[in-house]
PDB file of N, CA and C in Angstrom:
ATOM      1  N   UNK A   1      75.472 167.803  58.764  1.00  0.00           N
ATOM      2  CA  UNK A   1      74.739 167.281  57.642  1.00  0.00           C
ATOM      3  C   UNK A   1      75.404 165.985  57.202  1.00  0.00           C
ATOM      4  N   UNK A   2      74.306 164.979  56.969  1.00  0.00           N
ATOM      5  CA  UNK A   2      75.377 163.829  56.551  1.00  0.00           C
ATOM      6  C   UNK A   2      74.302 163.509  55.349  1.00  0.00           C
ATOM      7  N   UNK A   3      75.284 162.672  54.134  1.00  0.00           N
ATOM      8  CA  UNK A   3      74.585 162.280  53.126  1.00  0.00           C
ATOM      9  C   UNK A   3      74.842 161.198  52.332  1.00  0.00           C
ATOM     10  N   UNK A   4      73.277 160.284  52.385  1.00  0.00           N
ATOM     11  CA  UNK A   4      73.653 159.099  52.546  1.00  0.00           C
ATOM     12  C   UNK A   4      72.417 158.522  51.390  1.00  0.00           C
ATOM     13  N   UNK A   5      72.969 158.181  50.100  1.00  0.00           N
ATOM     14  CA  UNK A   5      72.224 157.605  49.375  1.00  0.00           C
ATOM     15  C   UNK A   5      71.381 158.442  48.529  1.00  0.00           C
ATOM     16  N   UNK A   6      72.141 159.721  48.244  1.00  0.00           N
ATOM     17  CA  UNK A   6      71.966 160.578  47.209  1.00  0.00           C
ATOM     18  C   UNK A   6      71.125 161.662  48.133  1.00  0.00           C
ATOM     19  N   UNK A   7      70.928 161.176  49.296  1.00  0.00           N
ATOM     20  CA  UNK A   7      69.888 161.951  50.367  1.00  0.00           C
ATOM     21  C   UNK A   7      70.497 162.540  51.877  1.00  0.00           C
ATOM     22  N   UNK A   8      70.392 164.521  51.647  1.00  0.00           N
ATOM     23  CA  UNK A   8      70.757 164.869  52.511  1.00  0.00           C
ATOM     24  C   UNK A   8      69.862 164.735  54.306  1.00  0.00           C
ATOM     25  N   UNK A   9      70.721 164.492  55.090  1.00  0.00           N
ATOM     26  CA  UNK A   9      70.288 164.709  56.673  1.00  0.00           C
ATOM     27  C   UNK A   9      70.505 165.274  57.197  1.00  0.00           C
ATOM     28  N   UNK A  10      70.038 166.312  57.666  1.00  0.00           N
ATOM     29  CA  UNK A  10      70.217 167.467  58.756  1.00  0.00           C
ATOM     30  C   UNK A  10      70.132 167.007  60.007  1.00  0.00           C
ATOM     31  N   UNK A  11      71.125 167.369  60.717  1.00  0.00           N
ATOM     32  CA  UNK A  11      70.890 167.257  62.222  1.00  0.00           C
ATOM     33  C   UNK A  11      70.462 168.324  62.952  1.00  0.00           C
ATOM     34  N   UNK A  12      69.725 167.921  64.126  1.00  0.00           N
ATOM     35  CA  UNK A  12      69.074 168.222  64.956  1.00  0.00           C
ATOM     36  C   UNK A  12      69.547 168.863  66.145  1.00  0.00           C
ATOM     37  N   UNK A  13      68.866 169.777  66.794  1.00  0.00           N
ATOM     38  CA  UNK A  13      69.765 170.683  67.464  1.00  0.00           C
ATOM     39  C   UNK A  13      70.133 169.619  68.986  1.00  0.00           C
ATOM     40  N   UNK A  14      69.933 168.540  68.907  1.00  0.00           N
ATOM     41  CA  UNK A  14      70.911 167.522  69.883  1.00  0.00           C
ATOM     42  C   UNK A  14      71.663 166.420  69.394  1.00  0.00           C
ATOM     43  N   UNK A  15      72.050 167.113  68.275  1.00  0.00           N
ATOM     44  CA  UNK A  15      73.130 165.758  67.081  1.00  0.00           C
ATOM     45  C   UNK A  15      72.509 164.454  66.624  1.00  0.00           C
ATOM     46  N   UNK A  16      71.123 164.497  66.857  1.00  0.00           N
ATOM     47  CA  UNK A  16      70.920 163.838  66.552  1.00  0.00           C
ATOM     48  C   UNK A  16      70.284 163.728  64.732  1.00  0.00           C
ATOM     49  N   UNK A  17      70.136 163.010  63.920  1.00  0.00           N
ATOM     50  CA  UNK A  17      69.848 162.695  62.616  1.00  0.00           C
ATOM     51  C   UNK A  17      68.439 163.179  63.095  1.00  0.00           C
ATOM     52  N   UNK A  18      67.983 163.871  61.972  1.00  0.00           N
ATOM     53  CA  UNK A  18      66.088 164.495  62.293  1.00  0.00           C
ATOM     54  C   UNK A  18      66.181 162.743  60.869  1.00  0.00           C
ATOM     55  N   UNK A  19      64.489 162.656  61.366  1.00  0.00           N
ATOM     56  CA  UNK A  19      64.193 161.463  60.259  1.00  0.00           C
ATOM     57  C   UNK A  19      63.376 162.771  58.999  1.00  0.00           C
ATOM     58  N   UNK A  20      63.915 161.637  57.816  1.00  0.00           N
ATOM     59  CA  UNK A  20      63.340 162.563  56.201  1.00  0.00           C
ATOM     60  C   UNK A  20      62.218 161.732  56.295  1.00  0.00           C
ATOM     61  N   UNK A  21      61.665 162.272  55.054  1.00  0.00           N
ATOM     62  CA  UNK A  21      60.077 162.111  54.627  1.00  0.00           C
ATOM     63  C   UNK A  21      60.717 160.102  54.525  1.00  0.00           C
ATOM     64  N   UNK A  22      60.169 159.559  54.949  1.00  0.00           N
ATOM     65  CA  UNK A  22      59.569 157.804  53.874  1.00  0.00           C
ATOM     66  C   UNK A  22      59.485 158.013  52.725  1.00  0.00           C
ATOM     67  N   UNK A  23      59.989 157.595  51.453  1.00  0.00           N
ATOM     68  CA  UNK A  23      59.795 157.360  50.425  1.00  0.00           C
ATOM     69  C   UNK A  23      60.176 155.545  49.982  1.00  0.00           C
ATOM     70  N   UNK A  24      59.383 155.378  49.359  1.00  0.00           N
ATOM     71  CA  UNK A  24      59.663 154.051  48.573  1.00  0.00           C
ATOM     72  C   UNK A  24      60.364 153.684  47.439  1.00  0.00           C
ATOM     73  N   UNK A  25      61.186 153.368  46.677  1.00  0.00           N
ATOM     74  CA  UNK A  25      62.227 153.773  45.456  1.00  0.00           C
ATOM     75  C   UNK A  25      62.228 152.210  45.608  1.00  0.00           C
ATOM     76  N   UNK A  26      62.222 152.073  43.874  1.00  0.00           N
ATOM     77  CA  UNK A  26      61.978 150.204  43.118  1.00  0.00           C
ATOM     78  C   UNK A  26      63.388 150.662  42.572  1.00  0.00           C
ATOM     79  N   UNK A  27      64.925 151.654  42.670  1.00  0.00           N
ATOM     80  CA  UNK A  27      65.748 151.597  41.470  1.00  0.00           C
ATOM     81  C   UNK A  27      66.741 150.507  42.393  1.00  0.00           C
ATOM     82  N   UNK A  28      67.524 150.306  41.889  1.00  0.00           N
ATOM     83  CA  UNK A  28      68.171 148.993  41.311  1.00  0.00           C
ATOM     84  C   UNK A  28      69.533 149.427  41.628  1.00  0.00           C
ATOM     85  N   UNK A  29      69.714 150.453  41.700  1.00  0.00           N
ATOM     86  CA  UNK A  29      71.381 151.213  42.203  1.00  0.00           C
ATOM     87  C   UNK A  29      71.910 150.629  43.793  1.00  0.00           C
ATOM     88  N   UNK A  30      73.057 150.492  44.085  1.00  0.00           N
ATOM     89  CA  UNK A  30      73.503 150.850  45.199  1.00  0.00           C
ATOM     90  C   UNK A  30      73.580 151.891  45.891  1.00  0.00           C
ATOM     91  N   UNK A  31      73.236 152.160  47.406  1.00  0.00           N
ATOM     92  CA  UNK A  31      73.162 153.159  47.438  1.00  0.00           C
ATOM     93  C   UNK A  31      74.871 154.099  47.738  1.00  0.00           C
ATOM     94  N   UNK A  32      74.562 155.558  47.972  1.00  0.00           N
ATOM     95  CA  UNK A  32      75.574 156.289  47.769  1.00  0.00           C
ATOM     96  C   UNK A  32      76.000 156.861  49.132  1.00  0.00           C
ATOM     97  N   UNK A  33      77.368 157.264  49.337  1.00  0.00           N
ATOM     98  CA  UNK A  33      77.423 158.249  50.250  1.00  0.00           C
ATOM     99  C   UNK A  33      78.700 159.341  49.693  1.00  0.00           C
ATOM    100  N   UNK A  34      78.576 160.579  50.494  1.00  0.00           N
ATOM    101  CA  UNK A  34      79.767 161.754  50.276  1.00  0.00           C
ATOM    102  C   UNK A  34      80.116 161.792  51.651  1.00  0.00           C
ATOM    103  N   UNK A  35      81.588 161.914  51.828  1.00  0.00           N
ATOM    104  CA  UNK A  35      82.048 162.437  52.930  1.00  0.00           C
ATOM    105  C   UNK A  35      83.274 163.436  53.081  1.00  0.00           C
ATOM    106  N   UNK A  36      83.564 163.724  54.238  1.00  0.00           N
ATOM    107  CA  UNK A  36      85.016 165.059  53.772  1.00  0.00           C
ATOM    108  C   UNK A  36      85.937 164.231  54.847  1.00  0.00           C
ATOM    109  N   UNK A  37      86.912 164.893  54.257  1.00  0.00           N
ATOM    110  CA  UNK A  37      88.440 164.255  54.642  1.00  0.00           C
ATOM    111  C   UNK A  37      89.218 165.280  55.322  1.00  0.00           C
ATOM    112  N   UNK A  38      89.262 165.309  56.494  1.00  0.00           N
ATOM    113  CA  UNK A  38      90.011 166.346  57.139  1.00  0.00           C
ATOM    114  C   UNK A  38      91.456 165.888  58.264  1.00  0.00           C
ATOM    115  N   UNK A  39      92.372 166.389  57.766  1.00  0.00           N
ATOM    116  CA  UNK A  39      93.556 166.013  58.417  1.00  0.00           C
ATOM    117  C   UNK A  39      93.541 166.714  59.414  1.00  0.00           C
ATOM    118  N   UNK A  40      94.039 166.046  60.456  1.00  0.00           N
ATOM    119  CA  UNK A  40      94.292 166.927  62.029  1.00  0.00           C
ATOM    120  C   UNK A  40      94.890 166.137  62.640  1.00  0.00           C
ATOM    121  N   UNK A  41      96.019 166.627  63.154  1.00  0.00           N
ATOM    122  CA  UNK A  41      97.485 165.852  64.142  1.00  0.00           C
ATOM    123  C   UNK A  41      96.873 166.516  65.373  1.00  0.00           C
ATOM    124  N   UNK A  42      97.976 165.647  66.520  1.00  0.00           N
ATOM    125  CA  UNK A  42      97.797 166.095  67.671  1.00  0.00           C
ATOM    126  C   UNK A  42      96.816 165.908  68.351  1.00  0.00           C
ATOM    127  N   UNK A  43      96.965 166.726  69.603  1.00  0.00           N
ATOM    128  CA  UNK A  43      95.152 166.796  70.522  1.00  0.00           C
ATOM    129  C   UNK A  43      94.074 166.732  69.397  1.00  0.00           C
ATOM    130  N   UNK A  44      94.335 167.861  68.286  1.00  0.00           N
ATOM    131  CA  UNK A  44      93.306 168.275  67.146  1.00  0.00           C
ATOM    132  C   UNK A  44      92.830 167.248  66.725  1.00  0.00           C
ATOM    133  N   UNK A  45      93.502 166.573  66.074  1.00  0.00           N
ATOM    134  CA  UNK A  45      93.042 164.890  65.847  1.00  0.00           C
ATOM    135  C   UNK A  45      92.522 164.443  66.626  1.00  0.00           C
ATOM    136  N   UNK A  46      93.575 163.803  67.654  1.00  0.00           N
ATOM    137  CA  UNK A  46      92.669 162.847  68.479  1.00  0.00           C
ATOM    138  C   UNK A  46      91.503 163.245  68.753  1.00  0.00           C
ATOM    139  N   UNK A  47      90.968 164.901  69.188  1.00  0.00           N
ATOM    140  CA  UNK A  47      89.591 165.074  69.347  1.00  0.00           C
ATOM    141  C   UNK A  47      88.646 164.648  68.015  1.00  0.00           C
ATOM    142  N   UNK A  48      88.892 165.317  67.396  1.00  0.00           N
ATOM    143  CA  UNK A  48      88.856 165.367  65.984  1.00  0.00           C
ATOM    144  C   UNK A  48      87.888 163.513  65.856  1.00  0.00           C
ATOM    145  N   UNK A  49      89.276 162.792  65.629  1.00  0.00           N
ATOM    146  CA  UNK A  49      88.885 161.269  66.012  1.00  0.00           C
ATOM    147  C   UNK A  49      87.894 160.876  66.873  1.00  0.00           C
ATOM    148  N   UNK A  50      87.998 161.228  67.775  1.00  0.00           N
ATOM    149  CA  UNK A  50      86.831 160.981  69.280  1.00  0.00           C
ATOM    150  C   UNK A  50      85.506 161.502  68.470  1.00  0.00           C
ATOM    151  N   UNK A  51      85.406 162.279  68.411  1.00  0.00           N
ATOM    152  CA  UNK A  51      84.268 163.491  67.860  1.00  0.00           C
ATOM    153  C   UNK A  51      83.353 162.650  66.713  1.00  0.00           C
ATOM    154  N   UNK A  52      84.493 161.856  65.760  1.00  0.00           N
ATOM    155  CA  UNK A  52      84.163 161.148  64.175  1.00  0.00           C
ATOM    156  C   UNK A  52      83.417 159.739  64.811  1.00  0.00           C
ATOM    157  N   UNK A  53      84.319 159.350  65.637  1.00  0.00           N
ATOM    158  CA  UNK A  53      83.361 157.929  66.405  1.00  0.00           C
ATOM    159  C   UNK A  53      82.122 158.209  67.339  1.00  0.00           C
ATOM    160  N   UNK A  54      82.326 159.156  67.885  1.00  0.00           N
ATOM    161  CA  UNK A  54      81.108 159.388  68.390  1.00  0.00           C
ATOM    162  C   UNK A  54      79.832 159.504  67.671  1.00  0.00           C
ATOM    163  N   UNK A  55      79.841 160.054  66.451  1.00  0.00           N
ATOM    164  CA  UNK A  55      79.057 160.606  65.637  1.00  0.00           C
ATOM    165  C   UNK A  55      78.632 159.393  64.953  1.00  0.00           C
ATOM    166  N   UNK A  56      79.185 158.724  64.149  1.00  0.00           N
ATOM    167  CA  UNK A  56      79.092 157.128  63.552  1.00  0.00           C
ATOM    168  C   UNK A  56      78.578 156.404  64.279  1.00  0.00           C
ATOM    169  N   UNK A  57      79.041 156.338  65.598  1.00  0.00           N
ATOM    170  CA  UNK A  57      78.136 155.120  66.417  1.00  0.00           C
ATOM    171  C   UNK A  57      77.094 155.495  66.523  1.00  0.00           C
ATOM    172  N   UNK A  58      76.520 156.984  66.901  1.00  0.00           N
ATOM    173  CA  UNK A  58      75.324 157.384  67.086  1.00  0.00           C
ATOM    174  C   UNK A  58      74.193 157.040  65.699  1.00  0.00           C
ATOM    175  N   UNK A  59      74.922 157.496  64.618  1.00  0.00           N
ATOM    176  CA  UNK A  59      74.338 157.231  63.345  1.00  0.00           C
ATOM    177  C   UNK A  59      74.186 155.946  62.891  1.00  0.00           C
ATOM    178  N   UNK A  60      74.939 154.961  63.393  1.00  0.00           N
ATOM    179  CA  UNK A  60      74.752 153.626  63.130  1.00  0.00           C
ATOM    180  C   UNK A  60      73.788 152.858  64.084  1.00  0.00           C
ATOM    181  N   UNK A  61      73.402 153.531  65.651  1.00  0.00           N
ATOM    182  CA  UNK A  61      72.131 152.802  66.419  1.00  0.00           C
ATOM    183  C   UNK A  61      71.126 153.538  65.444  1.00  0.00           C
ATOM    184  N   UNK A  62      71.019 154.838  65.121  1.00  0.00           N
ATOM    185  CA  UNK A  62      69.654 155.453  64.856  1.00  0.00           C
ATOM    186  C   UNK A  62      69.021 154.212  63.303  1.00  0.00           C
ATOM    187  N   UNK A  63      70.324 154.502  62.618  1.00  0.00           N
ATOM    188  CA  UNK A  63      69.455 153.622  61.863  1.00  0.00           C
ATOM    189  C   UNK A  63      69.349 152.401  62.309  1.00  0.00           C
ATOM    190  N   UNK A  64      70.102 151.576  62.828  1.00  0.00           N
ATOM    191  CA  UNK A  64      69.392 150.453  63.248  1.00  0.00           C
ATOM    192  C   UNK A  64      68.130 150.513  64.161  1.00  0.00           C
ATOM    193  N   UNK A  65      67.745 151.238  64.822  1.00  0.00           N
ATOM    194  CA  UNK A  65      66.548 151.355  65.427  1.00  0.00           C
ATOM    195  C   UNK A  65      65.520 151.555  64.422  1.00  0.00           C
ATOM    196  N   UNK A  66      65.763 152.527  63.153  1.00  0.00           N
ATOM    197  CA  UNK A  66      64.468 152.225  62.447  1.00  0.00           C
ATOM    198  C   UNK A  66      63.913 151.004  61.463  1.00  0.00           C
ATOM    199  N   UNK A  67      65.781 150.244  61.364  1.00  0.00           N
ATOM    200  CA  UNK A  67      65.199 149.187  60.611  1.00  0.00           C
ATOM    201  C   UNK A  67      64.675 148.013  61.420  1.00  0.00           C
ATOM    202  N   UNK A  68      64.279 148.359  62.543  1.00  0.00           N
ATOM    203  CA  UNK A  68      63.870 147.800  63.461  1.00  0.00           C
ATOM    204  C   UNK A  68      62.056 148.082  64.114  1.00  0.00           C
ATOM    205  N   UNK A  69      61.729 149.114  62.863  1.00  0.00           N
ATOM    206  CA  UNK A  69      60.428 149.189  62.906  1.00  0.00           C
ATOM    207  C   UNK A  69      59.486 149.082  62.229  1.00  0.00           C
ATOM    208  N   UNK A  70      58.256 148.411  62.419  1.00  0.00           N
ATOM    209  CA  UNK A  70      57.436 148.157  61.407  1.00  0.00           C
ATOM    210  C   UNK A  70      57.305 148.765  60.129  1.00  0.00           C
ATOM    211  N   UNK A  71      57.378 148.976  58.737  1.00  0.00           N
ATOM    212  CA  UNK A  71      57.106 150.097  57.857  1.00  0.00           C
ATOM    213  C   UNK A  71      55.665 150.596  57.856  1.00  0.00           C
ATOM    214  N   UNK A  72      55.964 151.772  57.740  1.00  0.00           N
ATOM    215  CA  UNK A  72      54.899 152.621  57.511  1.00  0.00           C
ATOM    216  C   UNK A  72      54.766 153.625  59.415  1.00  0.00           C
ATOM    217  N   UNK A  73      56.047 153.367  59.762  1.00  0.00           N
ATOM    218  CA  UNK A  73      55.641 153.705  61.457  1.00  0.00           C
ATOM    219  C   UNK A  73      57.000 155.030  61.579  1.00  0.00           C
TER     220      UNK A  73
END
């Protein structure tokens, strides 16, 4: 689950981000995120690490692919 701008995302049973409903919002805020902080040494980490970049890069093409599409699509 990741949550990003007061708005939760569930992932999908291939890690990937499922897309939420479209909504349109005129507020004026920045948006928000929550995340967790987990310490892990060792292999644990480094996987751990591997695992955290993997996940981010993936989440950072998806959205760029949609801001890469017409609205309303």
């Amino acid at each position: 689950m990741i949550m990003l701008g007061g708005h939760t995302y569930e992932m999908a049973d291939n890690d990937e981000p499922k897309d939420p409903p479209r909504r349109r919002s005129n507020r004026q805020e920045p948006p928000t995120a929550e995340f967790e902080i987990v310490i892990a040494e060792g292999a644990e980490g480094e996987a751990l690490a591997r695992r955290q970049a993997e996940v981010l890069w993936e989440v950072t093409k998806w959205q760029a692919s949609r801001q890469q599409q017409p609205p309303g699509t």
